[in-house]
Protein backbone atom coordinates (compact mmCIF):
# COMPACT_ATOMS: atom_id res chain seq x y z
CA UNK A 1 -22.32 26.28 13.81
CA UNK A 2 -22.26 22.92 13.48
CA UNK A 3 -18.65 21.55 11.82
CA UNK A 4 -18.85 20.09 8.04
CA UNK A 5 -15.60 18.93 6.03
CA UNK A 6 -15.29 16.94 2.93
CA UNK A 7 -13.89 13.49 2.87
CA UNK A 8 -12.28 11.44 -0.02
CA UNK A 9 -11.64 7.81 -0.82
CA UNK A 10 -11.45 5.45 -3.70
CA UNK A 11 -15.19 4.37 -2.50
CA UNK A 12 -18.18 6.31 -0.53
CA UNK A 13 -17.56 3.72 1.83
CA UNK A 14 -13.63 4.44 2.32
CA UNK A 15 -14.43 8.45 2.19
CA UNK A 16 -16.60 8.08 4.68
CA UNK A 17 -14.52 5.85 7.11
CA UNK A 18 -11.80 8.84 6.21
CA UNK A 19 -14.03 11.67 7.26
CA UNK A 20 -15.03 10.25 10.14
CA UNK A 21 -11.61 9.51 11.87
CA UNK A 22 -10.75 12.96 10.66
CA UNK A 23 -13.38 14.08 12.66
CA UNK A 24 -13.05 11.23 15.90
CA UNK A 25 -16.61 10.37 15.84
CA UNK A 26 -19.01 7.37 14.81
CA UNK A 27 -21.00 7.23 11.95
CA UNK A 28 -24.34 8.12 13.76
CA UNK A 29 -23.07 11.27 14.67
CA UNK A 30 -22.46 12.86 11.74
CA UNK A 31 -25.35 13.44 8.64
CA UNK A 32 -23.68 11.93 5.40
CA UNK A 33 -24.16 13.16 1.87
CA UNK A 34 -21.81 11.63 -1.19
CA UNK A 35 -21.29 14.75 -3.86
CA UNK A 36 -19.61 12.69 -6.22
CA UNK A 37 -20.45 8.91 -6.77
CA UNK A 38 -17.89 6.07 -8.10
CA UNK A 39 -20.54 4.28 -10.52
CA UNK A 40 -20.58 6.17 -13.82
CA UNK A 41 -16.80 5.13 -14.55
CA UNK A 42 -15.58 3.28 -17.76
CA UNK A 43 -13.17 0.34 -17.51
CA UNK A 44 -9.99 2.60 -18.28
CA UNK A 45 -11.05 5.39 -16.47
CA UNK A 46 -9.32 3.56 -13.74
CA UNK A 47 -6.31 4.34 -15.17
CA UNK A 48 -6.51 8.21 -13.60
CA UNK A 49 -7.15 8.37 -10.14
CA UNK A 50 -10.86 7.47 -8.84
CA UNK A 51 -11.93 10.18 -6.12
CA UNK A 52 -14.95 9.84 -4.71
CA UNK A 53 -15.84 12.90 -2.32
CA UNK A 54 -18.47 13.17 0.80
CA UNK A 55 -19.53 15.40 3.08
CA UNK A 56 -20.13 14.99 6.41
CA UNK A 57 -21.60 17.08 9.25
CA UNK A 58 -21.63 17.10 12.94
CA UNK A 59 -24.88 16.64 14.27
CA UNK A 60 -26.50 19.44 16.94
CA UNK A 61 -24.81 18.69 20.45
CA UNK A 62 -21.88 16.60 18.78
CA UNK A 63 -18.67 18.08 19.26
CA UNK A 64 -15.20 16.93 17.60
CA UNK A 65 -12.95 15.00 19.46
CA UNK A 66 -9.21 16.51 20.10
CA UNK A 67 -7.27 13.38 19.76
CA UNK A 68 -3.43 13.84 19.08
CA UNK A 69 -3.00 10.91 16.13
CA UNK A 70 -0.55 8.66 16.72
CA UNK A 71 1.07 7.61 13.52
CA UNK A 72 1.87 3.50 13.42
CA UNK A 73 5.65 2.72 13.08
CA UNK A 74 6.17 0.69 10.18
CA UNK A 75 6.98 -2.02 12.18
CA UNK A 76 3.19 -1.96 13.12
CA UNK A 77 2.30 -1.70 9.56
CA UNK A 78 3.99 -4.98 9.23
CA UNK A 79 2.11 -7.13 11.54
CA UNK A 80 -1.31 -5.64 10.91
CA UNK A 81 -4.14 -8.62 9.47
CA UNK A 82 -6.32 -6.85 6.82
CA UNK A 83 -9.85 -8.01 6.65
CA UNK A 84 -10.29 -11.45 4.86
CA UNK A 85 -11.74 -10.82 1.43
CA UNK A 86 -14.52 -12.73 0.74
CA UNK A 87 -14.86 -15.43 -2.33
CA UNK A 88 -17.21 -12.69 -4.55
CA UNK A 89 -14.72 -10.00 -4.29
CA UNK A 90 -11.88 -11.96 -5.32
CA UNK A 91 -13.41 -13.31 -8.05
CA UNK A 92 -13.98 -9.26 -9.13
CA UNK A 93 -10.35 -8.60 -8.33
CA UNK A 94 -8.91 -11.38 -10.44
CA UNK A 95 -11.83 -10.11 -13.16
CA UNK A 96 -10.74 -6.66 -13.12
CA UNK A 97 -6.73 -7.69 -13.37
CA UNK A 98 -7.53 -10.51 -15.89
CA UNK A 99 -8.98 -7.77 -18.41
CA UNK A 100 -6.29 -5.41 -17.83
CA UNK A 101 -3.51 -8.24 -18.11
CA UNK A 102 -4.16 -9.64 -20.86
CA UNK A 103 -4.09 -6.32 -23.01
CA UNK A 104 -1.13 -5.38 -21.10
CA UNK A 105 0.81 -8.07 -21.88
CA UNK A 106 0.34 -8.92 -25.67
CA UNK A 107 1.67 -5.87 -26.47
CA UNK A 108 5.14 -7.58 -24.78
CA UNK A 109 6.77 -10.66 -26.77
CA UNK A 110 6.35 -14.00 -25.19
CA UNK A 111 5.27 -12.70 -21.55
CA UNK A 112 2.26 -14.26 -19.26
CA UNK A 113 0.59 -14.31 -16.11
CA UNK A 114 -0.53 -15.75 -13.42
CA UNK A 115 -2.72 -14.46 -10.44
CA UNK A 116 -3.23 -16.31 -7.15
CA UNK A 117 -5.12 -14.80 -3.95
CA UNK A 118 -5.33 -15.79 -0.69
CA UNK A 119 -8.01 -14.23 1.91
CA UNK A 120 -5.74 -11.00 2.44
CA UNK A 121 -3.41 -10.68 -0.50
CA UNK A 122 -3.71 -11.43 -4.72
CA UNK A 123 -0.53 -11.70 -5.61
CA UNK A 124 0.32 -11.43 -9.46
CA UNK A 125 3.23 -12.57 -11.60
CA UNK A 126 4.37 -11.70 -14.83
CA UNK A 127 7.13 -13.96 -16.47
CA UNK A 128 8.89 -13.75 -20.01
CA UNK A 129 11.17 -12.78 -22.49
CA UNK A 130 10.62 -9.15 -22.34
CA UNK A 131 9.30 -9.49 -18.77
CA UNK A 132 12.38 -8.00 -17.12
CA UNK A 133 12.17 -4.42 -19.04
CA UNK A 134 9.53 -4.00 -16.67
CA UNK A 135 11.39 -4.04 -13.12
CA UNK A 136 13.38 -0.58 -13.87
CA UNK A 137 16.16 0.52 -11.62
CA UNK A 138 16.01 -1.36 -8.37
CA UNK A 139 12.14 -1.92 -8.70
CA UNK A 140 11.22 1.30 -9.95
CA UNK A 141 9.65 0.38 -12.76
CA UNK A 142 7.96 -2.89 -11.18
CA UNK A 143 6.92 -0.75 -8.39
CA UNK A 144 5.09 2.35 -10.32
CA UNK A 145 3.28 -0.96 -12.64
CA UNK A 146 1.91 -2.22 -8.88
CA UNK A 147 0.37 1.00 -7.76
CA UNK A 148 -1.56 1.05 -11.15
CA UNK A 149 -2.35 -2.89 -11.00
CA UNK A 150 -3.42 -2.31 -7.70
CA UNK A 151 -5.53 0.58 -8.75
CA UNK A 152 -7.35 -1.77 -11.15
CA UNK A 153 -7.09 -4.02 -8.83
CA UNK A 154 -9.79 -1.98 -6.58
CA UNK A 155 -12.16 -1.05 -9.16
CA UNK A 156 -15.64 -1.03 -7.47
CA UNK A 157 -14.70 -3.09 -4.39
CA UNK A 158 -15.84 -1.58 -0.94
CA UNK A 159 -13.01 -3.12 0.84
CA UNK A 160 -9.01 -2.21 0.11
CA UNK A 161 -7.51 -5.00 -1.91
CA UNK A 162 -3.78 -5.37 -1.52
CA UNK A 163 -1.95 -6.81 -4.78
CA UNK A 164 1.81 -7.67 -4.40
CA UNK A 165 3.09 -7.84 -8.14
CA UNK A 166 6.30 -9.58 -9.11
CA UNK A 167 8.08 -9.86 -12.12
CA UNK A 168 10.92 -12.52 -12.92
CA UNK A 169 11.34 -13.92 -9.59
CA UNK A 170 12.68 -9.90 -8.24
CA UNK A 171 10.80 -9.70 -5.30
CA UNK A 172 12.53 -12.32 -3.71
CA UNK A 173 15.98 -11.91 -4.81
CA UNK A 174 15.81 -8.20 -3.95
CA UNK A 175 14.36 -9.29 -0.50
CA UNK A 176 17.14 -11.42 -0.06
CA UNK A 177 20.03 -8.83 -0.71
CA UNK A 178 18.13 -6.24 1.67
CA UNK A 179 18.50 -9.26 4.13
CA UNK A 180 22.05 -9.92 3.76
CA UNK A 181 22.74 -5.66 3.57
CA UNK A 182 20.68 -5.30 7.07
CA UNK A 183 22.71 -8.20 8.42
CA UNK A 184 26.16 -6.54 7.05
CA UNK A 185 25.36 -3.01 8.48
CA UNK A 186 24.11 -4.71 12.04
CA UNK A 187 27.37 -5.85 12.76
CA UNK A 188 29.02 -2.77 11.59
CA UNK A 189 26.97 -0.94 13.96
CA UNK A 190 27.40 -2.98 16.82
CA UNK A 191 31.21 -3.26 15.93
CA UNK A 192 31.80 0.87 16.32
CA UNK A 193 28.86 2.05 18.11
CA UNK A 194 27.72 4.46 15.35
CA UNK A 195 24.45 4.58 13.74
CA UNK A 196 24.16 4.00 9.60
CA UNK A 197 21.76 5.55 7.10
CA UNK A 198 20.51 3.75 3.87
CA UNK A 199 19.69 5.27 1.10
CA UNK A 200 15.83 6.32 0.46
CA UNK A 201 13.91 3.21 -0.01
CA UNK A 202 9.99 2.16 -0.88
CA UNK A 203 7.87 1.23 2.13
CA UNK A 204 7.99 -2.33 1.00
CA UNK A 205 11.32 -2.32 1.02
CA UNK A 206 12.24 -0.07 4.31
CA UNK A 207 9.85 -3.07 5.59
CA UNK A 208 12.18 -6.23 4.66
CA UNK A 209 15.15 -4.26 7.01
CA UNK A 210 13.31 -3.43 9.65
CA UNK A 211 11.77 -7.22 9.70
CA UNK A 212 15.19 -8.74 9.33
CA UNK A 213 15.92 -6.67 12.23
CA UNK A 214 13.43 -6.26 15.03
CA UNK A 215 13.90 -9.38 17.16
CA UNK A 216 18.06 -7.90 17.40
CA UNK A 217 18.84 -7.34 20.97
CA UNK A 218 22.00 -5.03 20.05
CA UNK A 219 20.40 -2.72 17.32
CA UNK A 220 17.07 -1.05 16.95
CA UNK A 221 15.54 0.59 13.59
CA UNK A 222 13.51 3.65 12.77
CA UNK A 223 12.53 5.78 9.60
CA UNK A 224 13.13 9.54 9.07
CA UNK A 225 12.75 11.65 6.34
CA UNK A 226 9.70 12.06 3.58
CA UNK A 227 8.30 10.05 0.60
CA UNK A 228 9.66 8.97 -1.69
CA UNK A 229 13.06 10.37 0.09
CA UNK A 230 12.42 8.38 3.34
CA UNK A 231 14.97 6.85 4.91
CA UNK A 232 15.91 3.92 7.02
CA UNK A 233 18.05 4.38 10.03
CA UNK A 234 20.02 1.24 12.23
CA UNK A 235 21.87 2.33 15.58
CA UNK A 236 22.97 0.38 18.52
CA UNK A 237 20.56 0.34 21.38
């Protein structure tokens, strides 16, 4: 009997591209069918998660590839180019955000915005008086308010848009005390041979340390643990 699974993504496109490296196989071997379509969506609907689902099945004579996945370190994550977006879908992204924005922040005294893009990244900033309320405890806050403006963000775009949101400058200051901590612990490390543990960080963040560090020739870096309890660890090599 032929195999069949379901797949799910923000878009048929990206639930299909998920179902079919679940399954190891290109899209012409596999017959497609979407059971539940993005379009009939309001504009704040996006605020609770968008699933679109799709099946797919292996066609007669197709077998599934047993591949052991290889998961990419995070230091591959860093360096990987996303696909440029092109001017059209930018101009939906900023669209989608600009609506969302401006709402968002008239309900907060004296606080604007400002979105820029380049062909990878749109990059948002929110500034003013009341501004910082939204950063939270070491970018919790800041960082919960990205994976929703990112959500927004992707409303009705094929391809995955990535939005880095800052507020008051934090990004950068916060990326330059991770800098001067994975400095610090380096030379402890290297000083008495024993490894050191940080405490559980965001990806983004768990990315500044091991950037700061991977050109070292005395220390290496790695990442154990779960989300959101995942961990970076530095050790001599």
């Amino acid at each position: 009997m032929a195999k069949t699974i379901i797949a799910e993504g923000k878009t048929s496109t990206e639930a299909i591209e998920n179902g079919l490296r679940e399954l190891k196989v290109s899209k012409d071997k596999v017959d497609i069918k979407v059971l539940e379509n993005e379009d009939k969506r309001s504009f704040f609907s996006i605020l609770t998660p968008r699933i679109v689902k799709v099946e797919l099945t292996l066609k007669e004579g197709v077998e599934e590839k047993k591949v052991v996945k290889e998961e990419p370190s995070e230091k591959t994550i860093i360096k990987e180019k996303r696909e440029p977006l092109s001017q059209e879908e930018i101009n939906k992204v900023k669209e989608n955000l600009n609506a969302f924005l401006e709402e968002f922040t008239n309900k907060l005294s004296s606080t604007k915005f400002q979105i820029t893009s380049d062909e990878q990244y749109i990059y948002v900033t929110i500034d003013g008086e009341e501004a910082g309320k939204l950063i939270g405890y070491r970018g919790e806050t800041l960082n919960a308010l990205q994976t929703l403006v990112s959500a927004i963000a992707n409303k009705n775009i094929d391809k995955k848009v990535s939005v880095l949101l800052d507020i008051e400058g934090y990004r950068e200051k916060r990326k330059k005390a991770l800098e001067e901590l994975a400095d610090k612990l380096a030379r402890t490390v290297i000083r008495n041979g024993k490894q050191v543990t940080l405490e559980p960080m965001s990806a983004y963040e768990r990315k500044i340390i091991h950037n700061r560090l991977q050109d070292s020739q005395r220390v290496k870096t790695y990442s154990v643990g779960e989300e959101p309890y995942r961990k970076v660890i530095i050790a001599k090599k």
